[in-house]
N, C-alpha and C. Protein backbone atom coordinates (compact mmCIF):
# COMPACT_ATOMS: atom_id res chain seq x y z
N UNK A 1 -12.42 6.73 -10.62
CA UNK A 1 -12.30 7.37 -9.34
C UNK A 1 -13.70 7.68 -8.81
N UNK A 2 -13.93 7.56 -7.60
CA UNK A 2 -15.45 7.66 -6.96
C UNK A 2 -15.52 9.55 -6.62
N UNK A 3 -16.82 9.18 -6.69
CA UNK A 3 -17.18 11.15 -6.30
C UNK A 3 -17.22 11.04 -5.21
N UNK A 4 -16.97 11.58 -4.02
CA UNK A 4 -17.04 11.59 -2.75
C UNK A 4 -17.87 13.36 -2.44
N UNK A 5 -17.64 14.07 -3.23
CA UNK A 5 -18.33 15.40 -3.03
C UNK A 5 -19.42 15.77 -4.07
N UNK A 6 -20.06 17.14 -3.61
CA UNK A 6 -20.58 17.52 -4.52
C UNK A 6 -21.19 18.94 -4.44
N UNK A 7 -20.73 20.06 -4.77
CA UNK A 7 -20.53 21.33 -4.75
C UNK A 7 -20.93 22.27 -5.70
N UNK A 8 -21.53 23.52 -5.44
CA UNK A 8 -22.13 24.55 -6.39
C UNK A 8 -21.74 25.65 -5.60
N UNK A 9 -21.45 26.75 -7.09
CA UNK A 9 -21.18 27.65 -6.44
C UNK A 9 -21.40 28.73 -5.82
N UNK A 10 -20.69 29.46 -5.00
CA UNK A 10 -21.76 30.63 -3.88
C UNK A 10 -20.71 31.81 -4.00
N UNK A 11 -20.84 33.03 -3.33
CA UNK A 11 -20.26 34.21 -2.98
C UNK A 11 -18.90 34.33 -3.68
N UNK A 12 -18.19 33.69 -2.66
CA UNK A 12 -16.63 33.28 -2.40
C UNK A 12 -15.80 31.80 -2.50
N UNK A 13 -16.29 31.23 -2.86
CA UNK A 13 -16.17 29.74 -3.27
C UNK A 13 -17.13 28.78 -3.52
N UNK A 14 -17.15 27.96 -2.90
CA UNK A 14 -18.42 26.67 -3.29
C UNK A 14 -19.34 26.11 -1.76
N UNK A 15 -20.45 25.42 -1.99
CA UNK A 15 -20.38 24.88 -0.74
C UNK A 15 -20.77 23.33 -1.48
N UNK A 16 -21.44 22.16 -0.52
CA UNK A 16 -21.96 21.33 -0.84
C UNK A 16 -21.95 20.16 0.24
N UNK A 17 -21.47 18.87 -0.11
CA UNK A 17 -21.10 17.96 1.02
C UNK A 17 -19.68 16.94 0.84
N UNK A 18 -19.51 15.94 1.48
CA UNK A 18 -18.66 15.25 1.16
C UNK A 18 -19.26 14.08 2.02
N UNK A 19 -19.05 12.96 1.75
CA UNK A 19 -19.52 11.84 2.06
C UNK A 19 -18.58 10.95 1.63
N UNK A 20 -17.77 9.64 2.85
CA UNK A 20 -17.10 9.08 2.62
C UNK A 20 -17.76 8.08 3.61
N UNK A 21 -16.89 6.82 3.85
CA UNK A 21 -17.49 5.63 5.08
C UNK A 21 -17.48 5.98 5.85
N UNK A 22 -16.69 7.11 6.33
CA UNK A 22 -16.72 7.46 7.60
C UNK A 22 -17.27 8.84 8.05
N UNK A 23 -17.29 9.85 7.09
CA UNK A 23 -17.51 11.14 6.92
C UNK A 23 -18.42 11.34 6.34
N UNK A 24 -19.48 12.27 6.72
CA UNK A 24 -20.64 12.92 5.82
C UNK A 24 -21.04 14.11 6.62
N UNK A 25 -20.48 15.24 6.25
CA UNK A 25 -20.39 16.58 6.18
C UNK A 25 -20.64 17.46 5.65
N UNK A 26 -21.06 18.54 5.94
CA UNK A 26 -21.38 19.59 5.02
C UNK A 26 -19.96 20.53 5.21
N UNK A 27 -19.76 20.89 3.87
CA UNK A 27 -18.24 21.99 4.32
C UNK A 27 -18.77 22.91 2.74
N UNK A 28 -17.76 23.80 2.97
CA UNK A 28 -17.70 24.77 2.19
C UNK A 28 -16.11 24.65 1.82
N UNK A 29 -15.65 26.16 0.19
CA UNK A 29 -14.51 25.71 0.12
C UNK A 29 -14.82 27.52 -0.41
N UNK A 30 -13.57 27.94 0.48
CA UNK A 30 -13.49 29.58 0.50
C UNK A 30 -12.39 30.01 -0.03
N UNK A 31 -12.28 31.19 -0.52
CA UNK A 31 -11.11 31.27 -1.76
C UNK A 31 -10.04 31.79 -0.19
N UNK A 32 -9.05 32.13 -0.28
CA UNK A 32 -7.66 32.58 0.42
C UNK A 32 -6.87 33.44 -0.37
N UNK A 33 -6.41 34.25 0.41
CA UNK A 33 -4.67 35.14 -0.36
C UNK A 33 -3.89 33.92 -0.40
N UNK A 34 -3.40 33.89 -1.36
CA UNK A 34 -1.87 33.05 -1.58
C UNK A 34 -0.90 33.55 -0.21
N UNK A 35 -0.49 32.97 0.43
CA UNK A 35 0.61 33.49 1.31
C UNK A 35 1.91 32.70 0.50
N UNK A 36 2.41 32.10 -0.15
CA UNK A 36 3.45 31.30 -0.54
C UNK A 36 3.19 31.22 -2.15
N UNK A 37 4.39 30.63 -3.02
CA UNK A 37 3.90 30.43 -4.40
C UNK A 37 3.06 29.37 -4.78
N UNK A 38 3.16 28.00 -3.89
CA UNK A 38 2.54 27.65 -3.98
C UNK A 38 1.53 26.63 -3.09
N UNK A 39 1.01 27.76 -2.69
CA UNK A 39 -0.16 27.94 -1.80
C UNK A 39 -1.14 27.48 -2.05
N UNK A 40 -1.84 27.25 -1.78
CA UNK A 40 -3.89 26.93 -1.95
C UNK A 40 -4.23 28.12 -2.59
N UNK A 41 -4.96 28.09 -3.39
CA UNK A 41 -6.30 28.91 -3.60
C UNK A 41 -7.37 29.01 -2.68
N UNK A 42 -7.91 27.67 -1.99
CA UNK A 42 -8.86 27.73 -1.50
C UNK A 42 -8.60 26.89 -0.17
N UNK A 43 -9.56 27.19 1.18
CA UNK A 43 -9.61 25.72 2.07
C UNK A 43 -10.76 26.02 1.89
N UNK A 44 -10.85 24.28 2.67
CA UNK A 44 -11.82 23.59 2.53
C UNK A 44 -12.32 23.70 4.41
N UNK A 45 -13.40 24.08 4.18
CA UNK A 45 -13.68 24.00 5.68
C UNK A 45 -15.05 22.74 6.25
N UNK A 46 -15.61 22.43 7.23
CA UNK A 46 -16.25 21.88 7.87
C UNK A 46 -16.83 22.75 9.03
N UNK A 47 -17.79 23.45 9.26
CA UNK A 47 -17.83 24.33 9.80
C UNK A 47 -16.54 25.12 10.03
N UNK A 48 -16.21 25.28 11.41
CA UNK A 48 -14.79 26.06 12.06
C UNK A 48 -13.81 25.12 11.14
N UNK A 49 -13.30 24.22 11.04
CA UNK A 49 -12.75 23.21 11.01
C UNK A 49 -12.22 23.02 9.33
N UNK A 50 -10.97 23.71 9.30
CA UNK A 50 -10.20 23.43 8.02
C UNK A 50 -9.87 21.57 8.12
N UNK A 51 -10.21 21.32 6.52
CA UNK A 51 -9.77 19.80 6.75
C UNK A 51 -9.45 19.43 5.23
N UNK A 52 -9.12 20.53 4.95
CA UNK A 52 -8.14 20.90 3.20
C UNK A 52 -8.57 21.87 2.45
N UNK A 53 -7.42 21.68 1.06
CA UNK A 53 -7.11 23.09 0.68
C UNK A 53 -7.55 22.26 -1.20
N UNK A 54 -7.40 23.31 -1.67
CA UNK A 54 -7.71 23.31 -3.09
C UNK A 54 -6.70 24.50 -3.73
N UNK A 55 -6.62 23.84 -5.25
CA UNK A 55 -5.51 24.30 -6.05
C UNK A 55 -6.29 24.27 -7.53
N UNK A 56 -6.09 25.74 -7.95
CA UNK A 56 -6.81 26.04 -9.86
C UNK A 56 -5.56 25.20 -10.42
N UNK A 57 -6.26 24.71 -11.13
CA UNK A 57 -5.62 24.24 -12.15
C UNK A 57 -6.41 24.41 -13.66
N UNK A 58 -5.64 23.86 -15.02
CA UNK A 58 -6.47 24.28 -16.09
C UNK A 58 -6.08 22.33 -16.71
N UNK A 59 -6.63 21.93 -17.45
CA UNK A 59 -6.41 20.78 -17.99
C UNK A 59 -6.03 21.32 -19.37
N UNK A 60 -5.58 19.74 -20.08
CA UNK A 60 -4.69 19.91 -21.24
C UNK A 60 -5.94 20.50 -22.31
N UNK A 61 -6.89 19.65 -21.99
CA UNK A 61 -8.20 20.70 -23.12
C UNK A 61 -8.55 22.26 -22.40
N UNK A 62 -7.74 22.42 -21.97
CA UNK A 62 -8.37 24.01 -21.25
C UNK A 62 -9.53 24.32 -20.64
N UNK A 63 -9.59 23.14 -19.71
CA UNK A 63 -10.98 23.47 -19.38
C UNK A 63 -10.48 23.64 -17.32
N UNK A 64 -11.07 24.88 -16.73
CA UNK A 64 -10.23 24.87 -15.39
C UNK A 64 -11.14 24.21 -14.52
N UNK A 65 -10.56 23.15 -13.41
CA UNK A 65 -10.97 22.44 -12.78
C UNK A 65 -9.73 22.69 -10.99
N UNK A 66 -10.58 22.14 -10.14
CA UNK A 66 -9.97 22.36 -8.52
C UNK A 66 -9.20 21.13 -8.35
N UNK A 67 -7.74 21.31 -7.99
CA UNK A 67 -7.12 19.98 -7.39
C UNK A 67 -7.34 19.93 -5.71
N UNK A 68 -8.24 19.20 -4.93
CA UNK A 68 -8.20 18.75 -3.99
C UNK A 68 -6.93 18.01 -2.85
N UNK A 69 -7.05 18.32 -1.65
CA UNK A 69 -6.07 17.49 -0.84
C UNK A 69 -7.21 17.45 0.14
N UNK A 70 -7.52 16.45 1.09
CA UNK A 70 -8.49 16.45 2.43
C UNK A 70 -7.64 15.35 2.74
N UNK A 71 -8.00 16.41 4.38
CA UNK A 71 -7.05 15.44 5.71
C UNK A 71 -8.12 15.28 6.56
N UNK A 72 -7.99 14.16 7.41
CA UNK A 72 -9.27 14.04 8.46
C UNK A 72 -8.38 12.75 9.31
N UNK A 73 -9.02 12.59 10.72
CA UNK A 73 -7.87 11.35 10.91
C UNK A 73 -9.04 10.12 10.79
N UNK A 74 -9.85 10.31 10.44
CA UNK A 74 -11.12 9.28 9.84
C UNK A 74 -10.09 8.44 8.44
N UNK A 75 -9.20 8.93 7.78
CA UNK A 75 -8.93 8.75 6.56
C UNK A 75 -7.87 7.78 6.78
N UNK A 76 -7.41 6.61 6.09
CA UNK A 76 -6.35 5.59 6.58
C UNK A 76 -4.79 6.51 6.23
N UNK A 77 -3.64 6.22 7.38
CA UNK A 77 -2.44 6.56 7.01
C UNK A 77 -2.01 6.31 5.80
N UNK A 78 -1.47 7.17 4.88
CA UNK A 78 -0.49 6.29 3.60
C UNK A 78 0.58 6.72 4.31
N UNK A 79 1.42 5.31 4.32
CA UNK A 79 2.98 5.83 3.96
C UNK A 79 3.67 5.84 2.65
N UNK A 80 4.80 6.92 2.83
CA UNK A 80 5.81 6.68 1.66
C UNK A 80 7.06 5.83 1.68
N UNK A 81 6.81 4.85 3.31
CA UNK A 81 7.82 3.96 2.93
C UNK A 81 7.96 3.29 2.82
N UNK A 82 8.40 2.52 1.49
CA UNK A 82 8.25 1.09 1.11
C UNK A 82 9.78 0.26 1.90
């Protein structure tokens, strides 16, 4: 899988960049209240501009790592219908 980001951490979450073919941005990723069970931990912002969320997770060696989602309309449609 390719790195597309790369982030250290600050205050209240992380900042860093993200860089894709089409995207190269600076964003940050800020923690949130849970409003739902299962909610984000974190978005992901671009300045003003939420463009995803992040989820703690722990791996099977116990080591805790962020599950990512990013939306942008730079990014190709998937569908789910085959």
């Amino acid at each position: 899988m390719a790195t597309i980001g790369s982030f250290t951490a600050s205050g209240n979450g992380f900042t860093g960049t993200i860089k894709t073919l089409n995207l190269h941005v600076k964003a940050t990723i800020r923690t949130v209240e849970r409003t739902a069970d299962k909610g984000p931990d974190y978005r992901i912002l671009a300045g003003a501009t939420e463009f995803g969320a992040a989820w703690k997770k722990t791996s099977n060696e116990g080591r805790d790592y962020l599950s990512v989602k990013l939306d942008d309309p730079s990014f190709p449609l998937r569908s789910t219908q085959r």
